[in-house]
PDB file of N, CA and C in Angstrom:
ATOM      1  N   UNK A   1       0.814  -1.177   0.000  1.00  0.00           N
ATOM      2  CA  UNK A   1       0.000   0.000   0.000  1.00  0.00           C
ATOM      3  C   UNK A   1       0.872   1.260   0.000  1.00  0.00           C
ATOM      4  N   UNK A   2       2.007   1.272   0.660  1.00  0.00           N
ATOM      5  CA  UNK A   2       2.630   2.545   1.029  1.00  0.00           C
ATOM      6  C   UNK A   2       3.443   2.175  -0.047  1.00  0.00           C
ATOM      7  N   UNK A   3       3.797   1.904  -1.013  1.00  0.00           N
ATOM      8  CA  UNK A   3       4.341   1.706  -1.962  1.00  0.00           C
ATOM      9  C   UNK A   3       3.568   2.375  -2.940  1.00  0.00           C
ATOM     10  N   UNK A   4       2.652   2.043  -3.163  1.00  0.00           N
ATOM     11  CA  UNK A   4       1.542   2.419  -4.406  1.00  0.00           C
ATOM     12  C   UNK A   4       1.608   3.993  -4.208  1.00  0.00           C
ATOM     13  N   UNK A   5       1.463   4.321  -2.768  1.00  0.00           N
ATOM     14  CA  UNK A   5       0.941   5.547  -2.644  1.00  0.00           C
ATOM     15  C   UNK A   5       1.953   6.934  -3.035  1.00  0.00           C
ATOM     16  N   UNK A   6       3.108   6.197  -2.538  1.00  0.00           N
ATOM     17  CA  UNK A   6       4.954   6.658  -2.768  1.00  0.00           C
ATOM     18  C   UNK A   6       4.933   6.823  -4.381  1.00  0.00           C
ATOM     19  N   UNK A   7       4.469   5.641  -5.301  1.00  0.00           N
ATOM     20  CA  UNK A   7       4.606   5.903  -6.740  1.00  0.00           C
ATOM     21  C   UNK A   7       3.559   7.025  -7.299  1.00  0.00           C
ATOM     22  N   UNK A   8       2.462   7.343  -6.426  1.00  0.00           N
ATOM     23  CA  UNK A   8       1.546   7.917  -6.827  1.00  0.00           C
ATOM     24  C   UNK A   8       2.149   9.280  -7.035  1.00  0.00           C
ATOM     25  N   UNK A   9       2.447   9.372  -5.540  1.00  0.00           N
ATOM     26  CA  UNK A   9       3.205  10.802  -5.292  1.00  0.00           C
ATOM     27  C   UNK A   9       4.255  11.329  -6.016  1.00  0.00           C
ATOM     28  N   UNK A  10       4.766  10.466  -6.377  1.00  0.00           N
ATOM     29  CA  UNK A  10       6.350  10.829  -7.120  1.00  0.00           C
ATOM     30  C   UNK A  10       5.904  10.734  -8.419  1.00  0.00           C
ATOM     31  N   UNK A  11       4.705  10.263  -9.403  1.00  0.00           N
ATOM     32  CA  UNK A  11       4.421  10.857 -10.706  1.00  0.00           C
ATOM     33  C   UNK A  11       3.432  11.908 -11.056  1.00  0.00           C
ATOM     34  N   UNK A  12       3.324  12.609  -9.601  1.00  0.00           N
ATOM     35  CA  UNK A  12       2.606  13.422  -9.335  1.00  0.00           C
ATOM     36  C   UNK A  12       1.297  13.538  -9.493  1.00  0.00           C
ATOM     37  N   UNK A  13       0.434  12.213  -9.545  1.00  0.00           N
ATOM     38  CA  UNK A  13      -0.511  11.853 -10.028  1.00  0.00           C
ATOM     39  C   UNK A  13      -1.606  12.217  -8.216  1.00  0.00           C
ATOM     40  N   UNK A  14      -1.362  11.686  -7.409  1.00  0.00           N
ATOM     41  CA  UNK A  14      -2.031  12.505  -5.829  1.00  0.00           C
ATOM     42  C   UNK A  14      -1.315  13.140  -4.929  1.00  0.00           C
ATOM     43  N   UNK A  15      -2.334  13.821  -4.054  1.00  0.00           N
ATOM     44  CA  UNK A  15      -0.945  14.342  -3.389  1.00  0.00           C
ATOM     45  C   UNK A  15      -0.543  13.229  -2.553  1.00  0.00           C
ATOM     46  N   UNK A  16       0.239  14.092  -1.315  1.00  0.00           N
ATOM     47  CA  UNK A  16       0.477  12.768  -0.242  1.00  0.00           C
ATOM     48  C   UNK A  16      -0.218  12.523   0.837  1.00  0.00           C
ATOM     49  N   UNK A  17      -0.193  11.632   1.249  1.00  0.00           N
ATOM     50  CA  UNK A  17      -1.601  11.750   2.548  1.00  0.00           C
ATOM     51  C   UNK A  17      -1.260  12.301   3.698  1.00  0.00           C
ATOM     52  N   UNK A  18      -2.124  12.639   4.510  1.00  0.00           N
ATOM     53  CA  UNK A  18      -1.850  13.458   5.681  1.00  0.00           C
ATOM     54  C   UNK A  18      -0.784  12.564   6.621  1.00  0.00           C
ATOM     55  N   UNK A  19      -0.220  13.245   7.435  1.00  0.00           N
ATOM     56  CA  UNK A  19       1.206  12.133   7.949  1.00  0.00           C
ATOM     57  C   UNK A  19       0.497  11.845   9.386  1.00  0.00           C
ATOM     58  N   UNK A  20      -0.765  12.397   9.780  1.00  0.00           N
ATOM     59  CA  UNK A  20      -1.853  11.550  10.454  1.00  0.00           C
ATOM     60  C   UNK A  20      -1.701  10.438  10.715  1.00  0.00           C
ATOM     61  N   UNK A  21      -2.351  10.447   9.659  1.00  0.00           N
ATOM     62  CA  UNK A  21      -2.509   8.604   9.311  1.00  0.00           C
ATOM     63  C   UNK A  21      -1.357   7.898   9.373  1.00  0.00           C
ATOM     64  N   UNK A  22      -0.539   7.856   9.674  1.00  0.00           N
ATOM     65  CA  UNK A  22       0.559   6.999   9.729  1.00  0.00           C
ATOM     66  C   UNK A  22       0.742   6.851  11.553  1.00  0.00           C
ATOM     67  N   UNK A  23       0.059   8.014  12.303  1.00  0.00           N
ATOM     68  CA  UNK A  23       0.503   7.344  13.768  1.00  0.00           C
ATOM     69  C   UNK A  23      -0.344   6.258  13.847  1.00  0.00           C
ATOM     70  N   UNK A  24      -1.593   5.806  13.929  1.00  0.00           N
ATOM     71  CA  UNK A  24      -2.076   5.012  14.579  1.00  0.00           C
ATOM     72  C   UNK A  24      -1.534   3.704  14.154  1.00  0.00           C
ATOM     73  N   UNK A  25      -1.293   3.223  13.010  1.00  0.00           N
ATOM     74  CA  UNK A  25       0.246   2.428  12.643  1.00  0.00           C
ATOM     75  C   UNK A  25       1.081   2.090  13.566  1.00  0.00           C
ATOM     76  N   UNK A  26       2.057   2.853  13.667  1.00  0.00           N
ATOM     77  CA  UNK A  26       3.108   2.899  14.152  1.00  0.00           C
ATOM     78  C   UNK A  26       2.903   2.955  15.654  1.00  0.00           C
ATOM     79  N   UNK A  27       2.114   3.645  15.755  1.00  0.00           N
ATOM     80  CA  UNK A  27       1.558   3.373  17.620  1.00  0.00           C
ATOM     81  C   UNK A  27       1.082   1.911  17.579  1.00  0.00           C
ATOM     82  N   UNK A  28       0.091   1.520  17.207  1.00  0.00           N
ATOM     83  CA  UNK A  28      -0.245  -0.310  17.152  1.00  0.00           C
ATOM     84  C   UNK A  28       1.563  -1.296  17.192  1.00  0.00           C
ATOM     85  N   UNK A  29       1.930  -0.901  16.273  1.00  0.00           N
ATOM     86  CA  UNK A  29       2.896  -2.100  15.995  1.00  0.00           C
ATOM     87  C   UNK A  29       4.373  -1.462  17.483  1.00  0.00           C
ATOM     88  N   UNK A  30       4.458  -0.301  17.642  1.00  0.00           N
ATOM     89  CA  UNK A  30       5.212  -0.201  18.839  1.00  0.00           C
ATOM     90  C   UNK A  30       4.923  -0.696  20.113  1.00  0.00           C
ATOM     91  N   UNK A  31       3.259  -0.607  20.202  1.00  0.00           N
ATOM     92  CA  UNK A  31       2.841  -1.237  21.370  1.00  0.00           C
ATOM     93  C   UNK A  31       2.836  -2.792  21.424  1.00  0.00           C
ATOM     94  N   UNK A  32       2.497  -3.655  19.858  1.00  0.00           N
ATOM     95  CA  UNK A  32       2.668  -4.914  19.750  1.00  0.00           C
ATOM     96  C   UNK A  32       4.117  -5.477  20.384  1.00  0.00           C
ATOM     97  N   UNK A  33       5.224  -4.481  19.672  1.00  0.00           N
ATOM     98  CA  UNK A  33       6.878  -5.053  19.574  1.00  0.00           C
ATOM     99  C   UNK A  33       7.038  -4.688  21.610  1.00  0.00           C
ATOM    100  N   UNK A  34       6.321  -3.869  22.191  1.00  0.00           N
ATOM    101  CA  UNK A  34       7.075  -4.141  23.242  1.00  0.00           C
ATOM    102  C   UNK A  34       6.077  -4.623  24.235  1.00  0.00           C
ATOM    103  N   UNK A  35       5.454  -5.568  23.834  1.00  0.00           N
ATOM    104  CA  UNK A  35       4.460  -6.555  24.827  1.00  0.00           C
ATOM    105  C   UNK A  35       5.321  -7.507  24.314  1.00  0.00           C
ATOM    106  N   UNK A  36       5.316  -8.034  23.141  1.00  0.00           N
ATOM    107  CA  UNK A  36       6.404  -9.436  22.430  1.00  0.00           C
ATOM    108  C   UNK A  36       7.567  -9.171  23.721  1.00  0.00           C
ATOM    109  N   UNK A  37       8.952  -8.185  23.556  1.00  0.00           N
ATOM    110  CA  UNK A  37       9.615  -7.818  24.038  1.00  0.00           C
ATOM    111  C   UNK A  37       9.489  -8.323  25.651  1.00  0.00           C
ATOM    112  N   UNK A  38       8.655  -8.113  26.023  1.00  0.00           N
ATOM    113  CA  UNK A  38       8.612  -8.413  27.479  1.00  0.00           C
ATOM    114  C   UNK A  38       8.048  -9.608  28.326  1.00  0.00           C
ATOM    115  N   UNK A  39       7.275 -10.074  26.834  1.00  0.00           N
ATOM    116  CA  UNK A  39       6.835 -11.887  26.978  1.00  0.00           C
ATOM    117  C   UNK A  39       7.917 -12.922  27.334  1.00  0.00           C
ATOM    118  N   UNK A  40       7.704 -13.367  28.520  1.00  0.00           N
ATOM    119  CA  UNK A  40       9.081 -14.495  28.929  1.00  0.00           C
ATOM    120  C   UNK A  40       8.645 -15.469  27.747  1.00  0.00           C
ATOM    121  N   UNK A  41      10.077 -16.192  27.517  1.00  0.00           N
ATOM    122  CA  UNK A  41      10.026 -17.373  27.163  1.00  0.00           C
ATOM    123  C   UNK A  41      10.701 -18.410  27.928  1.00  0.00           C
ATOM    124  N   UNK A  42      11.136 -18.039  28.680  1.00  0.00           N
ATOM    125  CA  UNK A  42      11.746 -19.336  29.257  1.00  0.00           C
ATOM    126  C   UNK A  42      11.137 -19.288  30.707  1.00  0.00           C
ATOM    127  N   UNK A  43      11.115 -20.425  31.868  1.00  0.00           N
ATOM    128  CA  UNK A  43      10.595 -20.449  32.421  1.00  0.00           C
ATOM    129  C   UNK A  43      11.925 -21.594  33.496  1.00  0.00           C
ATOM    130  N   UNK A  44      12.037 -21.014  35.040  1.00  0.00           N
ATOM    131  CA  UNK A  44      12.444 -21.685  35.295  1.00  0.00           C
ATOM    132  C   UNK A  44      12.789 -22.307  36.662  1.00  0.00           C
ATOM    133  N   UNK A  45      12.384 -23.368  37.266  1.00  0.00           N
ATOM    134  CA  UNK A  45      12.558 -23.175  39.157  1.00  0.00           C
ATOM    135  C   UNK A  45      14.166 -23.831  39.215  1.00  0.00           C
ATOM    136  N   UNK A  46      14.692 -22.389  40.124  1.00  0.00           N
ATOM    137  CA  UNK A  46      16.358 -22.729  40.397  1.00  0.00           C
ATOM    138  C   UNK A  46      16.395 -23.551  41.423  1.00  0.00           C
ATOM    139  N   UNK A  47      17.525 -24.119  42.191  1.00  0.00           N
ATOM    140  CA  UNK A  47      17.612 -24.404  42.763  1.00  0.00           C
ATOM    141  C   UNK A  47      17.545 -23.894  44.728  1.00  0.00           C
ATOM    142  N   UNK A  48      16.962 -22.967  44.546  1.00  0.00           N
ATOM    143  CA  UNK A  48      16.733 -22.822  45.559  1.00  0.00           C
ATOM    144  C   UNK A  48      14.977 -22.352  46.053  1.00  0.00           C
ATOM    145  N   UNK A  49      14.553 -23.109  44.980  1.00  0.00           N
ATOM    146  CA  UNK A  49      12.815 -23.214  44.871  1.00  0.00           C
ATOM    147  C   UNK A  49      12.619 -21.996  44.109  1.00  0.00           C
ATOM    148  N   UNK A  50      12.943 -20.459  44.081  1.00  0.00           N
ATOM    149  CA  UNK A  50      12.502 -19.904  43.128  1.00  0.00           C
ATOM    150  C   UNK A  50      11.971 -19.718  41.850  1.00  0.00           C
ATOM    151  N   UNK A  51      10.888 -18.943  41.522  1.00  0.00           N
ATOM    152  CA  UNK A  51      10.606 -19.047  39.880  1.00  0.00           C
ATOM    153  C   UNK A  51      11.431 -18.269  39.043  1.00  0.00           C
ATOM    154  N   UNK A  52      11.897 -18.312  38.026  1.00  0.00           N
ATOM    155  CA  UNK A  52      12.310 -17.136  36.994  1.00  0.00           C
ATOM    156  C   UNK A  52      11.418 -17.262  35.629  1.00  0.00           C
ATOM    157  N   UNK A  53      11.509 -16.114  35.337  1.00  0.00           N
ATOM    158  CA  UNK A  53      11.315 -15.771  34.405  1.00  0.00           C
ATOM    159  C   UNK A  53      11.543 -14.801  33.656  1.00  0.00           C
ATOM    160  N   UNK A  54      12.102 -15.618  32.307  1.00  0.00           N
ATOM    161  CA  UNK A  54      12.696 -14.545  31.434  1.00  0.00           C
ATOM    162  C   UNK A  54      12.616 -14.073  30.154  1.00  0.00           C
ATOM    163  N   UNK A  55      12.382 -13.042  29.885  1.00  0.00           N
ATOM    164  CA  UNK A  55      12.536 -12.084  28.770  1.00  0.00           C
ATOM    165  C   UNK A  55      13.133 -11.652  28.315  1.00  0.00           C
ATOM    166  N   UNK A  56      13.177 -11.570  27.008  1.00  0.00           N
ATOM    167  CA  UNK A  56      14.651 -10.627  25.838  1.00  0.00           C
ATOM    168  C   UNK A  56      15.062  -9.669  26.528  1.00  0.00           C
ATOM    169  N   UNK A  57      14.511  -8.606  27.478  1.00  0.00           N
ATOM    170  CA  UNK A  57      15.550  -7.678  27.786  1.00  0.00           C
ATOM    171  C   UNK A  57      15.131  -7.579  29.666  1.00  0.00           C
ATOM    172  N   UNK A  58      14.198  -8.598  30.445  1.00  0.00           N
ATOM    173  CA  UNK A  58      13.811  -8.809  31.598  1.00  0.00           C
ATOM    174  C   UNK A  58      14.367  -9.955  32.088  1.00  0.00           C
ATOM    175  N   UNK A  59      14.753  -9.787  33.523  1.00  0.00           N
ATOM    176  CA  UNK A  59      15.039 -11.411  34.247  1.00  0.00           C
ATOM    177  C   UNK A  59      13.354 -11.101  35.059  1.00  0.00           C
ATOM    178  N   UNK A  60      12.698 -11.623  35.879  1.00  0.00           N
ATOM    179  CA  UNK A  60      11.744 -11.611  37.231  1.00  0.00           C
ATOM    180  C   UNK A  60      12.127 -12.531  37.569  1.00  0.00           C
ATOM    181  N   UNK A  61      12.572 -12.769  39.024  1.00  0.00           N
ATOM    182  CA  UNK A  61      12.992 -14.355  40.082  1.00  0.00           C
ATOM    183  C   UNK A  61      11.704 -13.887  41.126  1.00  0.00           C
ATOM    184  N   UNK A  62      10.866 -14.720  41.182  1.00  0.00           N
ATOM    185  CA  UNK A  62       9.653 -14.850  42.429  1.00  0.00           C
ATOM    186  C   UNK A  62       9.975 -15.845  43.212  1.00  0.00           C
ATOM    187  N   UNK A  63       9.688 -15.671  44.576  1.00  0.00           N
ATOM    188  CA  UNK A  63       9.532 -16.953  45.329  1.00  0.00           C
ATOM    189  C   UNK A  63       8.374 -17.443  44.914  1.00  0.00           C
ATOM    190  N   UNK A  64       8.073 -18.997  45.028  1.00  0.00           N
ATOM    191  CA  UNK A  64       6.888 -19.265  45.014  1.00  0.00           C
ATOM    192  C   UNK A  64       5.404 -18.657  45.837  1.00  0.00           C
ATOM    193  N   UNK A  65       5.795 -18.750  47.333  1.00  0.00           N
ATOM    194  CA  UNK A  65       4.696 -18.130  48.247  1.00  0.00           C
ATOM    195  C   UNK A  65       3.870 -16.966  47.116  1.00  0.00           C
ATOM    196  N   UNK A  66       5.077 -16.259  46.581  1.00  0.00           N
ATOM    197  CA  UNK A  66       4.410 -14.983  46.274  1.00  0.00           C
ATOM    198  C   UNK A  66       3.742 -15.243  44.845  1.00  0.00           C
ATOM    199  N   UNK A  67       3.160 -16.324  44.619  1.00  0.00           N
ATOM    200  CA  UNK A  67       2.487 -16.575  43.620  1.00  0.00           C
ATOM    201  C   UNK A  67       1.162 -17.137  43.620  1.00  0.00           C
ATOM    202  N   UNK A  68       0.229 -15.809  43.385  1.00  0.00           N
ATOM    203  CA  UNK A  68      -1.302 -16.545  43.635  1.00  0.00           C
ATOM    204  C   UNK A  68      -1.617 -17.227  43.005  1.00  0.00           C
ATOM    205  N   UNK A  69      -2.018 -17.012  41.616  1.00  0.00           N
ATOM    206  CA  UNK A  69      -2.599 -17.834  40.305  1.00  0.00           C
ATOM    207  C   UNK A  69      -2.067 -17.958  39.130  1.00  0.00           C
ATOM    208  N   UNK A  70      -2.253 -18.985  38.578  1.00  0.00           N
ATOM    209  CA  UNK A  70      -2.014 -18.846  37.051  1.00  0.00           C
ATOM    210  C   UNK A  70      -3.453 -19.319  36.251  1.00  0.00           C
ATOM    211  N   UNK A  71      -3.810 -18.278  35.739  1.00  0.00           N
ATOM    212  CA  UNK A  71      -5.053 -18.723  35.069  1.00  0.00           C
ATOM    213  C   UNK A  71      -4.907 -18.143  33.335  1.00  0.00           C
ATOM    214  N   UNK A  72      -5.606 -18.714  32.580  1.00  0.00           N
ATOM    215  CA  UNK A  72      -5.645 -18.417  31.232  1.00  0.00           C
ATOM    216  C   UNK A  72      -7.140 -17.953  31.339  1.00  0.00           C
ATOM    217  N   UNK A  73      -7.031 -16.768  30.037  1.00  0.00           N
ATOM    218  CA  UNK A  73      -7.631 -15.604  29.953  1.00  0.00           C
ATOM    219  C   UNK A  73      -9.081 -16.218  29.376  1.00  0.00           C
ATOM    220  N   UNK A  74     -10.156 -15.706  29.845  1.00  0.00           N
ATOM    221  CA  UNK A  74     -11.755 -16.274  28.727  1.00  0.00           C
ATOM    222  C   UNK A  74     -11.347 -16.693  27.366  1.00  0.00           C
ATOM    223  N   UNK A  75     -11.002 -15.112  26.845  1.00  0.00           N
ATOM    224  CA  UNK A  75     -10.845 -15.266  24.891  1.00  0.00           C
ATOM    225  C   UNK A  75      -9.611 -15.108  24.268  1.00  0.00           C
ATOM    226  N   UNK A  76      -8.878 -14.989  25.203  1.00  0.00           N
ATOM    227  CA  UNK A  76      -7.175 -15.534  24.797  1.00  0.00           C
ATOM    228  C   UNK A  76      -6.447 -16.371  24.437  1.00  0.00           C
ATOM    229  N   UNK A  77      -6.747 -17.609  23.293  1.00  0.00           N
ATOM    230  CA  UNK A  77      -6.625 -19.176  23.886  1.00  0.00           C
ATOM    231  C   UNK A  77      -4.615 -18.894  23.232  1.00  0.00           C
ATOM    232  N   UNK A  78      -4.483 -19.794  24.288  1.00  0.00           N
ATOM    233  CA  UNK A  78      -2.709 -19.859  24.402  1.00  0.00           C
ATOM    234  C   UNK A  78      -2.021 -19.000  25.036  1.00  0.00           C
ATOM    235  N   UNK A  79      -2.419 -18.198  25.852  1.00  0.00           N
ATOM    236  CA  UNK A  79      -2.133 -17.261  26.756  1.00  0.00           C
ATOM    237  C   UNK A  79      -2.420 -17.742  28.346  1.00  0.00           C
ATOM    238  N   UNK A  80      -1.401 -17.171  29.005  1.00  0.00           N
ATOM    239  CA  UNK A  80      -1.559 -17.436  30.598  1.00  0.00           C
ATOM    240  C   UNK A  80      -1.588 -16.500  31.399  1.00  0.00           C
ATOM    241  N   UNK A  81      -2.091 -16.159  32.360  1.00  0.00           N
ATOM    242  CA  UNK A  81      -1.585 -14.989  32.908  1.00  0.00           C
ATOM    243  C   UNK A  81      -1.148 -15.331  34.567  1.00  0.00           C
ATOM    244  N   UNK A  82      -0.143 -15.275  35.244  1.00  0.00           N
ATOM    245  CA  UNK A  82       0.248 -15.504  36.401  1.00  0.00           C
ATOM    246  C   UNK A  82       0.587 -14.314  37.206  1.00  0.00           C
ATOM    247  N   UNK A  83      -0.345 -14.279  38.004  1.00  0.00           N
ATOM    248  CA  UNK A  83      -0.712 -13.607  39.456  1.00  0.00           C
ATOM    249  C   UNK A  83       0.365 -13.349  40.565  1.00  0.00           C
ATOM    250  N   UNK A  84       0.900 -12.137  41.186  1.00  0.00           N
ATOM    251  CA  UNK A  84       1.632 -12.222  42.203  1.00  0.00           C
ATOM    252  C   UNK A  84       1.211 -11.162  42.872  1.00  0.00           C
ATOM    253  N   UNK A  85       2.497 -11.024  43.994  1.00  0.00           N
ATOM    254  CA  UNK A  85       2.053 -10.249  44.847  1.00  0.00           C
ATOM    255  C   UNK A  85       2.373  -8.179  44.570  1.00  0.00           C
ATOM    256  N   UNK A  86       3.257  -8.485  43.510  1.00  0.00           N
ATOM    257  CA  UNK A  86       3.599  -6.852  42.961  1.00  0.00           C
ATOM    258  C   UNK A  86       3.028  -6.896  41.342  1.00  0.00           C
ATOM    259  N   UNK A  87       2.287  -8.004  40.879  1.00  0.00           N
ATOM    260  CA  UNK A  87       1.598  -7.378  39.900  1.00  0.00           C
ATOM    261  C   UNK A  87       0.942  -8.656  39.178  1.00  0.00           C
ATOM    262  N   UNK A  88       1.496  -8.806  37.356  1.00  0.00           N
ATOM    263  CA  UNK A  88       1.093  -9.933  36.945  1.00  0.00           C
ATOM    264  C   UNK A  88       1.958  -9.810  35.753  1.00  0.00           C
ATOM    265  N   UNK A  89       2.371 -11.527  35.132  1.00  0.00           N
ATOM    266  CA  UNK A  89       2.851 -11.436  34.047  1.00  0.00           C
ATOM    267  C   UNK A  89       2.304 -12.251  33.165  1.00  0.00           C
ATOM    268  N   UNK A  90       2.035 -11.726  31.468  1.00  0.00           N
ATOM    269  CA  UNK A  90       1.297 -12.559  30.559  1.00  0.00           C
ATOM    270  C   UNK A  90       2.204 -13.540  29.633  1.00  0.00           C
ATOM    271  N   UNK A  91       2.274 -14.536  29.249  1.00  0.00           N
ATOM    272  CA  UNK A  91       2.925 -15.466  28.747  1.00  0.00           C
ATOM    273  C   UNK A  91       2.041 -16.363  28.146  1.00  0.00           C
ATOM    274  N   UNK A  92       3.214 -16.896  26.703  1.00  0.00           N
ATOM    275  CA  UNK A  92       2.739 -17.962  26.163  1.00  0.00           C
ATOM    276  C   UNK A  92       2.730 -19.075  26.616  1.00  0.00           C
ATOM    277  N   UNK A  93       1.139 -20.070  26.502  1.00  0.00           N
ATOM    278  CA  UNK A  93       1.839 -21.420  27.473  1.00  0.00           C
ATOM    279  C   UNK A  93       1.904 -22.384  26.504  1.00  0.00           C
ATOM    280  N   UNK A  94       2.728 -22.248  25.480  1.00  0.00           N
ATOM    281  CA  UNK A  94       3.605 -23.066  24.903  1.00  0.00           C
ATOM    282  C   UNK A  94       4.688 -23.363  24.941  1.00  0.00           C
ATOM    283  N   UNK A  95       4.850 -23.931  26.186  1.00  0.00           N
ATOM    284  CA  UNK A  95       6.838 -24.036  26.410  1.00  0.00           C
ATOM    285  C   UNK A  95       6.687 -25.860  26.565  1.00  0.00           C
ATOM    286  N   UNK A  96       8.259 -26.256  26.238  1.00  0.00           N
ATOM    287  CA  UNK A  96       8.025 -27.753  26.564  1.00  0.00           C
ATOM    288  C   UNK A  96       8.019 -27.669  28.244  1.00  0.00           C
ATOM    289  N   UNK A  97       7.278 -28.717  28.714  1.00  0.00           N
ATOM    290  CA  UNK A  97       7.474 -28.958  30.359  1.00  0.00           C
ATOM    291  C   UNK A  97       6.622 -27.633  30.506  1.00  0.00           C
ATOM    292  N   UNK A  98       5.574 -27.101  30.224  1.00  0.00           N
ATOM    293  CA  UNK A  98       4.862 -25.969  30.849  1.00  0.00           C
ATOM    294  C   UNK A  98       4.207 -26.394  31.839  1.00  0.00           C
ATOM    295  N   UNK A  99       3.379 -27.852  31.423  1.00  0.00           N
ATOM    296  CA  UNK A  99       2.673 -28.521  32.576  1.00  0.00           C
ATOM    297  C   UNK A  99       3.163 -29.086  33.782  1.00  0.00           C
ATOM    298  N   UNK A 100       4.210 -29.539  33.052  1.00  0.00           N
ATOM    299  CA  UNK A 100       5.602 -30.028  34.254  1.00  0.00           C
ATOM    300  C   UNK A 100       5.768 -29.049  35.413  1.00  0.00           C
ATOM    301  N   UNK A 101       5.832 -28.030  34.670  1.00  0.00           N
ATOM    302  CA  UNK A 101       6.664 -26.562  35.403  1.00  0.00           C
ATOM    303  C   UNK A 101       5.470 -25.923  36.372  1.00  0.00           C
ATOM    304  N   UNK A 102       4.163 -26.344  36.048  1.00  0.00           N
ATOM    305  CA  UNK A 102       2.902 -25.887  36.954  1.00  0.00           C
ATOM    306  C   UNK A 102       2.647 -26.821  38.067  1.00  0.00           C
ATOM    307  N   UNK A 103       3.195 -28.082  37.321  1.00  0.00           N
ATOM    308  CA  UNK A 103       2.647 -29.394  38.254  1.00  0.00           C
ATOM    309  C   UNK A 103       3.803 -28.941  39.634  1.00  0.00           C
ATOM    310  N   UNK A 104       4.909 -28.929  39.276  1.00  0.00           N
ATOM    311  CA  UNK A 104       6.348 -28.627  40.233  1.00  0.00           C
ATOM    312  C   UNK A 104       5.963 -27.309  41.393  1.00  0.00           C
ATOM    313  N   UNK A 105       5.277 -26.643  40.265  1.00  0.00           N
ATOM    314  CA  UNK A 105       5.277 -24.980  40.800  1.00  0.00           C
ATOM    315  C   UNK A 105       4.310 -25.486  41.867  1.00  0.00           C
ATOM    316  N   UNK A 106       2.999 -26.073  41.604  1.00  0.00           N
ATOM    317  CA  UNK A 106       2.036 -26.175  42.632  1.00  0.00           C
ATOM    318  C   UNK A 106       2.088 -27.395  43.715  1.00  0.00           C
ATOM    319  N   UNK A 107       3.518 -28.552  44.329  1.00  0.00           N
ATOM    320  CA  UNK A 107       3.785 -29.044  44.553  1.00  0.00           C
ATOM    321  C   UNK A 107       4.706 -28.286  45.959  1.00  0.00           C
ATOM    322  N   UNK A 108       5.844 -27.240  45.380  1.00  0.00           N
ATOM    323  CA  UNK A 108       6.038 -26.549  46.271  1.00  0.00           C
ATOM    324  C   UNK A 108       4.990 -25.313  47.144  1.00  0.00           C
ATOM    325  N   UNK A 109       4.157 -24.975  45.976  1.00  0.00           N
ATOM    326  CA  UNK A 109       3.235 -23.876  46.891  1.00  0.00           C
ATOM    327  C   UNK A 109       1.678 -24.272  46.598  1.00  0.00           C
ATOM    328  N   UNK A 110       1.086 -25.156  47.606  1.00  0.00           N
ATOM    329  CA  UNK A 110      -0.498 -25.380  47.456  1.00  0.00           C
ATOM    330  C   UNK A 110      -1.531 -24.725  46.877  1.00  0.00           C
ATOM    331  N   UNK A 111      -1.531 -23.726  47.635  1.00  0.00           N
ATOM    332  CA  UNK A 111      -2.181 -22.214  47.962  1.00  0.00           C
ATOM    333  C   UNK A 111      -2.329 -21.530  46.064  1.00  0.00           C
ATOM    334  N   UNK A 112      -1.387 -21.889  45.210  1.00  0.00           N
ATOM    335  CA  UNK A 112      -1.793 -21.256  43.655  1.00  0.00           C
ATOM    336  C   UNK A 112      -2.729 -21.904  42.967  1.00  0.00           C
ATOM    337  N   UNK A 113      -3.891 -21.098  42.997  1.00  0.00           N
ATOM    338  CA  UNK A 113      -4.837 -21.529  42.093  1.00  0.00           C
ATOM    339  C   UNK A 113      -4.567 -21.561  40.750  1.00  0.00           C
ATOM    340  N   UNK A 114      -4.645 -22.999  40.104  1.00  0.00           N
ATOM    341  CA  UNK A 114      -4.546 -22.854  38.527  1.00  0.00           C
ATOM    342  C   UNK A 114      -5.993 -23.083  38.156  1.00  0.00           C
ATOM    343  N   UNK A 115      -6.459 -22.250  36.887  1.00  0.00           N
ATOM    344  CA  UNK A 115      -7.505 -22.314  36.051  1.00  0.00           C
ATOM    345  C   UNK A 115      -7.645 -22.487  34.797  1.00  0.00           C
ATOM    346  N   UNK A 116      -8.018 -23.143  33.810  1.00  0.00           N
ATOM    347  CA  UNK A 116      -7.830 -23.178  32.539  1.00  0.00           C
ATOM    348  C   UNK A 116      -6.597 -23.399  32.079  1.00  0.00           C
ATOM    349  N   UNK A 117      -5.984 -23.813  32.832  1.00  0.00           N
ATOM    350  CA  UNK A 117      -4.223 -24.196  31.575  1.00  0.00           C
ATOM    351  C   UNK A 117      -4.708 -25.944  31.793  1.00  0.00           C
TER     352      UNK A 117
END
């Protein structure tokens, strides 16, 4: 599209479009790239019972205690969202051992309600 519109302009055939229209664009896909950005992918209990989790440019290490829930969203399917005590983080629950890693997680701490994963 922004191609077509670039040739339009340059054989002087329309003008150019208002440069408007180009934020809500660029606002969408900045807000997309830094939710991606901050989505852990790896997932992991160290050895000293802690959770981590990590992201391209985030570590988070939780104790377990401090983990209420992990529940997946109504109309989100493949999404998780896990509950703590300073906020929440959203993640894909497509990792190998995800179930593993919930079964473990809720083994050391009773008390986390899982829903829908």
């Amino acid at each position: 599209m922004f191609v077509l519109i670039a040739n339009d302009v340059r054989r002087g055939v329309a003008e150019p479009p208002p440069m408007w229209l180009f934020v809500p664009p660029i606002v969408f896909w900045g807000w997309f790239w830094y939710l991606m950005i901050r989505t852990p992918f790896e997932l992991k209990i160290r050895q000293d019972q802690s959770v981590e989790f990590r992201s391209l440019f985030k570590r988070i290490v939780l104790a377990p205690q401090l983990i209420k829930s992990i529940k997946a969203p109504a109309l989100v399917v493949g999404w998780v969202c896990v509950r703590h005590d300073s906020g929440k983080i959203s993640m894909v629950n497509h990792f190998d051992g995800f179930y593993d890693f919930i079964w473990t997680l809720k083994s050391i701490n009773p008390a986390i309600k899982v829903k829908g994963c």
